[in-house]
PDB file of N, CA and C in Angstrom:
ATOM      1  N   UNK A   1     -19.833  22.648  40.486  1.00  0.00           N
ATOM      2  CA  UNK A   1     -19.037  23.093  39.373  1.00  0.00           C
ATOM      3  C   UNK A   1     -18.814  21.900  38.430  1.00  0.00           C
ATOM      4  N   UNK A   2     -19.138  22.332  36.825  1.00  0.00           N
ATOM      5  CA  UNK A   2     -18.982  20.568  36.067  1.00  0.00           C
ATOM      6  C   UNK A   2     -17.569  21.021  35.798  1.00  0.00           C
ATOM      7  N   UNK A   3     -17.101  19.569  35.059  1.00  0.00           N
ATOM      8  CA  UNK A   3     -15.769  19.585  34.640  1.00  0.00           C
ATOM      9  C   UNK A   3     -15.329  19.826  33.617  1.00  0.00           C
ATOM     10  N   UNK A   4     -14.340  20.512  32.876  1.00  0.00           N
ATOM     11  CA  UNK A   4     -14.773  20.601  31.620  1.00  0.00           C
ATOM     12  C   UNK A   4     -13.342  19.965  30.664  1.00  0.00           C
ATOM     13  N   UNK A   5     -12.612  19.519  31.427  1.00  0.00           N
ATOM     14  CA  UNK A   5     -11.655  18.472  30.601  1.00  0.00           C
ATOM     15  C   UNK A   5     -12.184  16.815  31.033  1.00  0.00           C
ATOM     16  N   UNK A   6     -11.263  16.018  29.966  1.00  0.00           N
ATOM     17  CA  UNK A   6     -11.373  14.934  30.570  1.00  0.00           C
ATOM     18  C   UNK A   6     -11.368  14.326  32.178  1.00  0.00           C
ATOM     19  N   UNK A   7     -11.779  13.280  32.227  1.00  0.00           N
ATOM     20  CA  UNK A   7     -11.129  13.026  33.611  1.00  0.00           C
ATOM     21  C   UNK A   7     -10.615  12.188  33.622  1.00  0.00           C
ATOM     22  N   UNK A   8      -9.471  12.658  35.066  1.00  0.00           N
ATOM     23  CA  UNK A   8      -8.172  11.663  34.900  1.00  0.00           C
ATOM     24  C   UNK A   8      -8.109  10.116  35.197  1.00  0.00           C
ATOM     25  N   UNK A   9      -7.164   9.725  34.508  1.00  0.00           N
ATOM     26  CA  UNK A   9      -6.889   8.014  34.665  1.00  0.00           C
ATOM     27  C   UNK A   9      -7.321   7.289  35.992  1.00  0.00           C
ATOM     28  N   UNK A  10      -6.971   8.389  37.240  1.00  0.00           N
ATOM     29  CA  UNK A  10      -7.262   7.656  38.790  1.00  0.00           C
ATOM     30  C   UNK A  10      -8.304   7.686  38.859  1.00  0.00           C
ATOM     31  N   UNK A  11      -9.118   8.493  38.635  1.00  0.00           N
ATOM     32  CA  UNK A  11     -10.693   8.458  38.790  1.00  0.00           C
ATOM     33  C   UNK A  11     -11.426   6.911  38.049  1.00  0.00           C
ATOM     34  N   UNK A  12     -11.111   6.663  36.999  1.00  0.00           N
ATOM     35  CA  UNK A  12     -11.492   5.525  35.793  1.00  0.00           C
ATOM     36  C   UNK A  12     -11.570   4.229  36.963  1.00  0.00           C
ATOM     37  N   UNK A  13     -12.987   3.799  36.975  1.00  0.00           N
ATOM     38  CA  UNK A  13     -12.686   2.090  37.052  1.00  0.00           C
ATOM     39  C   UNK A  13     -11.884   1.391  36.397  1.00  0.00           C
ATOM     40  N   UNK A  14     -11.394   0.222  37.056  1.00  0.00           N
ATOM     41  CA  UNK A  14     -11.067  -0.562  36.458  1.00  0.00           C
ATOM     42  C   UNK A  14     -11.246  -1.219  35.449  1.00  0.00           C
ATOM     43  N   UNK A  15     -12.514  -1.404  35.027  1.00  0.00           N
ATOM     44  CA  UNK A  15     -13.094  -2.009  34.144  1.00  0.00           C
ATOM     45  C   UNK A  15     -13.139  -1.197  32.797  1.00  0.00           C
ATOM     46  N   UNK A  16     -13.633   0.064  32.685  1.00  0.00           N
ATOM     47  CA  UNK A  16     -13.441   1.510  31.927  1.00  0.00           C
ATOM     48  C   UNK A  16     -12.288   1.506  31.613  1.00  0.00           C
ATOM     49  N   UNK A  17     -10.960   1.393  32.134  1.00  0.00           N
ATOM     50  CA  UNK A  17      -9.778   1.354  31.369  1.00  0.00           C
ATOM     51  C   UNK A  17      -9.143  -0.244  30.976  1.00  0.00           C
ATOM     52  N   UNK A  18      -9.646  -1.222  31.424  1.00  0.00           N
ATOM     53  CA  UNK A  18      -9.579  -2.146  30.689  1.00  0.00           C
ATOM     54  C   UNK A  18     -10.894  -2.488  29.196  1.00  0.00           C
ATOM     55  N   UNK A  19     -11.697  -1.924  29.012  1.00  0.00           N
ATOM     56  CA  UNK A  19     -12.481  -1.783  28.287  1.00  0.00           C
ATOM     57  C   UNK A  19     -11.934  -0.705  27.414  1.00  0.00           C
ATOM     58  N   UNK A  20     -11.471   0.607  27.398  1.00  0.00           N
ATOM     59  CA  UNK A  20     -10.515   1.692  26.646  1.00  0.00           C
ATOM     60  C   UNK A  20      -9.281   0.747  26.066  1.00  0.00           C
ATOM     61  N   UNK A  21      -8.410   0.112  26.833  1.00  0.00           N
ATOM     62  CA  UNK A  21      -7.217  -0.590  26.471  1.00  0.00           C
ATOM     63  C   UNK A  21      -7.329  -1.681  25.313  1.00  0.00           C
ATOM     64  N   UNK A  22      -8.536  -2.595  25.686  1.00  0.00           N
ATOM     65  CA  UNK A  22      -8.945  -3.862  24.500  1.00  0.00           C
ATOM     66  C   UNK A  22      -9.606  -3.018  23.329  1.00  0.00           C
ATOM     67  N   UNK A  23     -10.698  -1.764  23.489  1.00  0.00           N
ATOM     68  CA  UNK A  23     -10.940  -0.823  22.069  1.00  0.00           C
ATOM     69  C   UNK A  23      -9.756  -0.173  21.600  1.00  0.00           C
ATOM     70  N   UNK A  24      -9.327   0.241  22.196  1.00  0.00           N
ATOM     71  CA  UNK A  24      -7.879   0.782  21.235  1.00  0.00           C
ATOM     72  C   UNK A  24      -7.025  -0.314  20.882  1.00  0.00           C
ATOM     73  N   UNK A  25      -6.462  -1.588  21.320  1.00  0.00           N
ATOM     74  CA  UNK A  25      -5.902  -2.523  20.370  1.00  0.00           C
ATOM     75  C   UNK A  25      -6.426  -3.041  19.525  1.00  0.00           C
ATOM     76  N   UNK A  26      -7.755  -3.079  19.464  1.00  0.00           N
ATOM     77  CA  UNK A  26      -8.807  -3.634  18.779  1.00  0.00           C
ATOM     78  C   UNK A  26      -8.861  -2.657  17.755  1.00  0.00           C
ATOM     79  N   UNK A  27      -8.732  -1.329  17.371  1.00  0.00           N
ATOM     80  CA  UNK A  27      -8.438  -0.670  16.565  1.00  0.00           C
ATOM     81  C   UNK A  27      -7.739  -0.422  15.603  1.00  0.00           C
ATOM     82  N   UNK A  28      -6.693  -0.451  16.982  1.00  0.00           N
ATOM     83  CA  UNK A  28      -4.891  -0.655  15.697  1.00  0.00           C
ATOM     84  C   UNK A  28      -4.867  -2.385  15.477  1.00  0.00           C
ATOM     85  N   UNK A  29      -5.292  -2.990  15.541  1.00  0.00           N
ATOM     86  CA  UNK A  29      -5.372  -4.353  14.636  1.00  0.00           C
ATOM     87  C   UNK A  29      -5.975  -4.342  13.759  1.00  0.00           C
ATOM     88  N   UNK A  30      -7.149  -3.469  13.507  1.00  0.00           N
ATOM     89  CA  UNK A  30      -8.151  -3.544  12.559  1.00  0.00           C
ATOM     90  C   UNK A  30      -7.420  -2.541  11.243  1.00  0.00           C
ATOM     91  N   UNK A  31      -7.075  -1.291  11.777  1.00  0.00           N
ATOM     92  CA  UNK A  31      -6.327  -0.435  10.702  1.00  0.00           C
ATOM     93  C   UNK A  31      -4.897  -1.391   9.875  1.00  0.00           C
ATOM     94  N   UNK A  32      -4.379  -1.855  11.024  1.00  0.00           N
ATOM     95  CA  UNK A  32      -3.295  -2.665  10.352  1.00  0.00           C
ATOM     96  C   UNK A  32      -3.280  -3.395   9.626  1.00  0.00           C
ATOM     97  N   UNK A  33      -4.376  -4.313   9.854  1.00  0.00           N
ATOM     98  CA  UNK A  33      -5.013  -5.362   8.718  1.00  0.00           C
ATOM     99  C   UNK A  33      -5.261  -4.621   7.369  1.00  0.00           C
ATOM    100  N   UNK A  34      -5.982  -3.528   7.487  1.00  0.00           N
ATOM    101  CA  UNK A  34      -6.507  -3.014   6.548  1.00  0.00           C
ATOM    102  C   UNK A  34      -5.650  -2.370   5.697  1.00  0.00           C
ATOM    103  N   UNK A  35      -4.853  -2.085   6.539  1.00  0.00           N
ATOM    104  CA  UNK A  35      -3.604  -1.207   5.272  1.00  0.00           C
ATOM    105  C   UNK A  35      -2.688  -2.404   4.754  1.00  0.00           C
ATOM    106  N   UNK A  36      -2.503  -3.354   5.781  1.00  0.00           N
ATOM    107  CA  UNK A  36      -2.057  -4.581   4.782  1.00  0.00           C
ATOM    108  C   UNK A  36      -2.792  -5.129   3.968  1.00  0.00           C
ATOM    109  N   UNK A  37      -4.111  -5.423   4.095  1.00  0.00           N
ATOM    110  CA  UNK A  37      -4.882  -5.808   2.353  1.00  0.00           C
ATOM    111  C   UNK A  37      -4.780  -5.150   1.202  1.00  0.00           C
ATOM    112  N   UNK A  38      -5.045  -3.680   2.238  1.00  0.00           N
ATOM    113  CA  UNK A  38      -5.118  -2.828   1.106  1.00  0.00           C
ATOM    114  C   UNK A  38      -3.456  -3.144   0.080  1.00  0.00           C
ATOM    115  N   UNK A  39      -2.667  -3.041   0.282  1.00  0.00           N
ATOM    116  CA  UNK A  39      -0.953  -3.192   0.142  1.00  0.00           C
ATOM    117  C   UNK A  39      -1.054  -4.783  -0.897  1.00  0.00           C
ATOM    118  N   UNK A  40      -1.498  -5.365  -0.446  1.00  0.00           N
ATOM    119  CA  UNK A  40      -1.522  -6.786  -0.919  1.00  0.00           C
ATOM    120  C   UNK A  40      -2.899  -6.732  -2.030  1.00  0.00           C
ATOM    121  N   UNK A  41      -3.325  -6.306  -2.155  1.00  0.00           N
ATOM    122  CA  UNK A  41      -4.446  -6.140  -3.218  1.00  0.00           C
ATOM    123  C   UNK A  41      -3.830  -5.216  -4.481  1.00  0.00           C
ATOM    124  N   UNK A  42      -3.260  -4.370  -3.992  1.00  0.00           N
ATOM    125  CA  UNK A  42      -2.302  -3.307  -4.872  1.00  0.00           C
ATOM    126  C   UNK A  42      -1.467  -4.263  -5.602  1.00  0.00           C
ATOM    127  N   UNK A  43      -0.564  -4.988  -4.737  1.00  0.00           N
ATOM    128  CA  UNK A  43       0.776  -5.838  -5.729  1.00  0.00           C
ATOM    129  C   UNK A  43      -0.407  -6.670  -6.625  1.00  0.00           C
ATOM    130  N   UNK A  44      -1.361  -7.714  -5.942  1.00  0.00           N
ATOM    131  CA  UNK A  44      -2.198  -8.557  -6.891  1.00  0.00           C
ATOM    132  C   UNK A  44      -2.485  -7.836  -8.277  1.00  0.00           C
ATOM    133  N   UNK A  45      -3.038  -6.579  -8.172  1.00  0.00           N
ATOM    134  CA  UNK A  45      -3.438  -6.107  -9.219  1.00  0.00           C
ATOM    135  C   UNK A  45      -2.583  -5.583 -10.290  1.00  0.00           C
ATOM    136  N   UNK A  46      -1.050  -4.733  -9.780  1.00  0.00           N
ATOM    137  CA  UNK A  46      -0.385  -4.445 -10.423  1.00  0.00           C
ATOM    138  C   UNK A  46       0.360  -5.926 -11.363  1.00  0.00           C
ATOM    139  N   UNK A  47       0.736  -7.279 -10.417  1.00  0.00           N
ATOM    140  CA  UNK A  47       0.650  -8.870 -10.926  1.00  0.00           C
ATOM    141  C   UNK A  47      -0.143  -8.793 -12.309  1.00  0.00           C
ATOM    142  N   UNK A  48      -1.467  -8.842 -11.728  1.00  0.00           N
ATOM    143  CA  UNK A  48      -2.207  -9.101 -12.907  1.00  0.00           C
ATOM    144  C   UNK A  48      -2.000  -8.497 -14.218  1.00  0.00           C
ATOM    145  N   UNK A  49      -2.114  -6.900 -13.609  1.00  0.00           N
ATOM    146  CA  UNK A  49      -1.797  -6.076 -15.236  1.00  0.00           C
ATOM    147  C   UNK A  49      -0.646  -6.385 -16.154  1.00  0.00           C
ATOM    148  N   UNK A  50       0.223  -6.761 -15.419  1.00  0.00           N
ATOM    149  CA  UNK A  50       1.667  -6.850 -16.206  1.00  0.00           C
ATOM    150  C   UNK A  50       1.203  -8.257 -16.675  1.00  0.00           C
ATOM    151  N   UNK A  51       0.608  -9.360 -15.864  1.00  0.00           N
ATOM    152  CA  UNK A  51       0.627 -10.776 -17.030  1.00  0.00           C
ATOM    153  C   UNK A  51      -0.251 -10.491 -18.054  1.00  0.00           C
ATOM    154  N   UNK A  52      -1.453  -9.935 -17.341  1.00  0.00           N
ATOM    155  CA  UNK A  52      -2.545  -9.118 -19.143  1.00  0.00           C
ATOM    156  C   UNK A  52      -1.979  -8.402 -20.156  1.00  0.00           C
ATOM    157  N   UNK A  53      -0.746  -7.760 -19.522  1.00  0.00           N
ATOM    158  CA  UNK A  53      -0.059  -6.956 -20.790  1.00  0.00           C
ATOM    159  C   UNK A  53       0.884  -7.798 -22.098  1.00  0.00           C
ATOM    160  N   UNK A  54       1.248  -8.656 -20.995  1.00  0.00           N
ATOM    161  CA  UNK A  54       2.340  -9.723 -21.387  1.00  0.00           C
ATOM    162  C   UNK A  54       1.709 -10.657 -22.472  1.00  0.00           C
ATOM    163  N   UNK A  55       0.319 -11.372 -21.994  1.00  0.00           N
ATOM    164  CA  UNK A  55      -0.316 -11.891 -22.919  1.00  0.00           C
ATOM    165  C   UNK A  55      -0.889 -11.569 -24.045  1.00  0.00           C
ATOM    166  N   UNK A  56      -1.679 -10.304 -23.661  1.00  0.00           N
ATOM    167  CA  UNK A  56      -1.671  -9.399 -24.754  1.00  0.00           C
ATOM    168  C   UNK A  56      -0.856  -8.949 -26.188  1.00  0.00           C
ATOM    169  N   UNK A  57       0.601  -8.727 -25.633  1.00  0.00           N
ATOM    170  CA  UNK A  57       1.438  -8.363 -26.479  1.00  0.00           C
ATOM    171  C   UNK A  57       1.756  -9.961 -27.214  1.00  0.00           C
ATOM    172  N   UNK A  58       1.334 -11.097 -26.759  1.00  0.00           N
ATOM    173  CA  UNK A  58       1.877 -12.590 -27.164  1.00  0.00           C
ATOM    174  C   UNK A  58       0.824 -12.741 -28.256  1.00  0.00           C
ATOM    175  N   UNK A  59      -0.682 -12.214 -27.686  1.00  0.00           N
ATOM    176  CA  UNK A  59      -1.944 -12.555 -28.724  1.00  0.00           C
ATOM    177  C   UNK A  59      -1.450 -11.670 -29.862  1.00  0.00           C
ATOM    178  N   UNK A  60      -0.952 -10.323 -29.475  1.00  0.00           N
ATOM    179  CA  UNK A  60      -0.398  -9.208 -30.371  1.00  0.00           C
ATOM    180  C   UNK A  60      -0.077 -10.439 -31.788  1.00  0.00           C
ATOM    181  N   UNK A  61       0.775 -10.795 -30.923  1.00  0.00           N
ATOM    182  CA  UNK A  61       2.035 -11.277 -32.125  1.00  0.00           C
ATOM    183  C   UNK A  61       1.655 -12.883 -32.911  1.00  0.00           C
ATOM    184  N   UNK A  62       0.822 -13.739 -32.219  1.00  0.00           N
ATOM    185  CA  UNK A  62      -0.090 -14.669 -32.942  1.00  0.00           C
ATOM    186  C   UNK A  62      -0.906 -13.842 -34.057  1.00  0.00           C
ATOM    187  N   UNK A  63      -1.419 -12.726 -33.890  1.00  0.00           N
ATOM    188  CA  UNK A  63      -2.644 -12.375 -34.889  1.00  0.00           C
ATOM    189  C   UNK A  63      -1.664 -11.766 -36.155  1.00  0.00           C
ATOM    190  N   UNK A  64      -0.686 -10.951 -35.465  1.00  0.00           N
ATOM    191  CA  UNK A  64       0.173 -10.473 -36.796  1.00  0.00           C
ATOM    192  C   UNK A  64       1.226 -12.258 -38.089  1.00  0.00           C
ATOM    193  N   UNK A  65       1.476 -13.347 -36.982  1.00  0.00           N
ATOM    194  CA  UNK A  65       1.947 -14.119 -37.762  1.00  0.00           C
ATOM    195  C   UNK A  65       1.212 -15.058 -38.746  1.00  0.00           C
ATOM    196  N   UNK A  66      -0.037 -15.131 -37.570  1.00  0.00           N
ATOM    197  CA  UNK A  66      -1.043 -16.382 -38.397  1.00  0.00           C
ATOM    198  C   UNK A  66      -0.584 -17.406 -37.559  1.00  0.00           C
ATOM    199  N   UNK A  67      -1.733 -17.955 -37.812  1.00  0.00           N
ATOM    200  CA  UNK A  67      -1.092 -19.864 -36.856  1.00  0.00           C
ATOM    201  C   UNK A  67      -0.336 -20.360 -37.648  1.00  0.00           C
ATOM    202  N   UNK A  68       0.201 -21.121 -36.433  1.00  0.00           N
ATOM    203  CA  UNK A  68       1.233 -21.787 -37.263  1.00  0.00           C
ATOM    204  C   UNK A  68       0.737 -22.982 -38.217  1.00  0.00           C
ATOM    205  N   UNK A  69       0.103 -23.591 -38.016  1.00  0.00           N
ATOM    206  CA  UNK A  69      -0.620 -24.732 -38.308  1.00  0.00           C
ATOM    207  C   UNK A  69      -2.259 -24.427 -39.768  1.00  0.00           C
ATOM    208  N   UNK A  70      -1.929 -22.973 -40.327  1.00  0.00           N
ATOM    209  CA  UNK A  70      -3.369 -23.111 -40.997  1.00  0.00           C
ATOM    210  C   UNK A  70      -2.942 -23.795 -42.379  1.00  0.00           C
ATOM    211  N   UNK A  71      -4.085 -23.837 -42.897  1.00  0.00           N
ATOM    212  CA  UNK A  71      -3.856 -24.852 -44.379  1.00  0.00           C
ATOM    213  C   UNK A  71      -4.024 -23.850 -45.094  1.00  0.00           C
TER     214      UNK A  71
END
């Protein structure tokens, strides 16, 4: 007769559930990382836009005055 659920934990070598245990932390370290870059790439970029906007609106206001300095 085959089996047709998993099979249970007592059956598992030793090695098979220490090999299951290091892939699954090895997993959730990898997702975790990843949603923290991802998170930290987000603020960088939102950073950036606001100093591009900032400068922007500064070049804005050089082109409307003129240099200060033309003859």
């Amino acid at each position: 007769m085959a089996m047709t659920g998993p099979a249970p934990c007592s059956s598992m070598s030793n090695h098979t559930k220490e090999t299951v245990t290091m892939t699954k932390v090895t997993l959730e370290n990898f997702y975790s990382n990843l949603i923290a870059e991802h998170e930290e790439r987000e603020m960088r970029q939102k950073k950036l836009e606001k100093v591009m906007e900032e400068e922007d609106v500064a070049m804005a206001a050089v082109m409307v005055i003129g240099p200060v300095f033309a003859l």
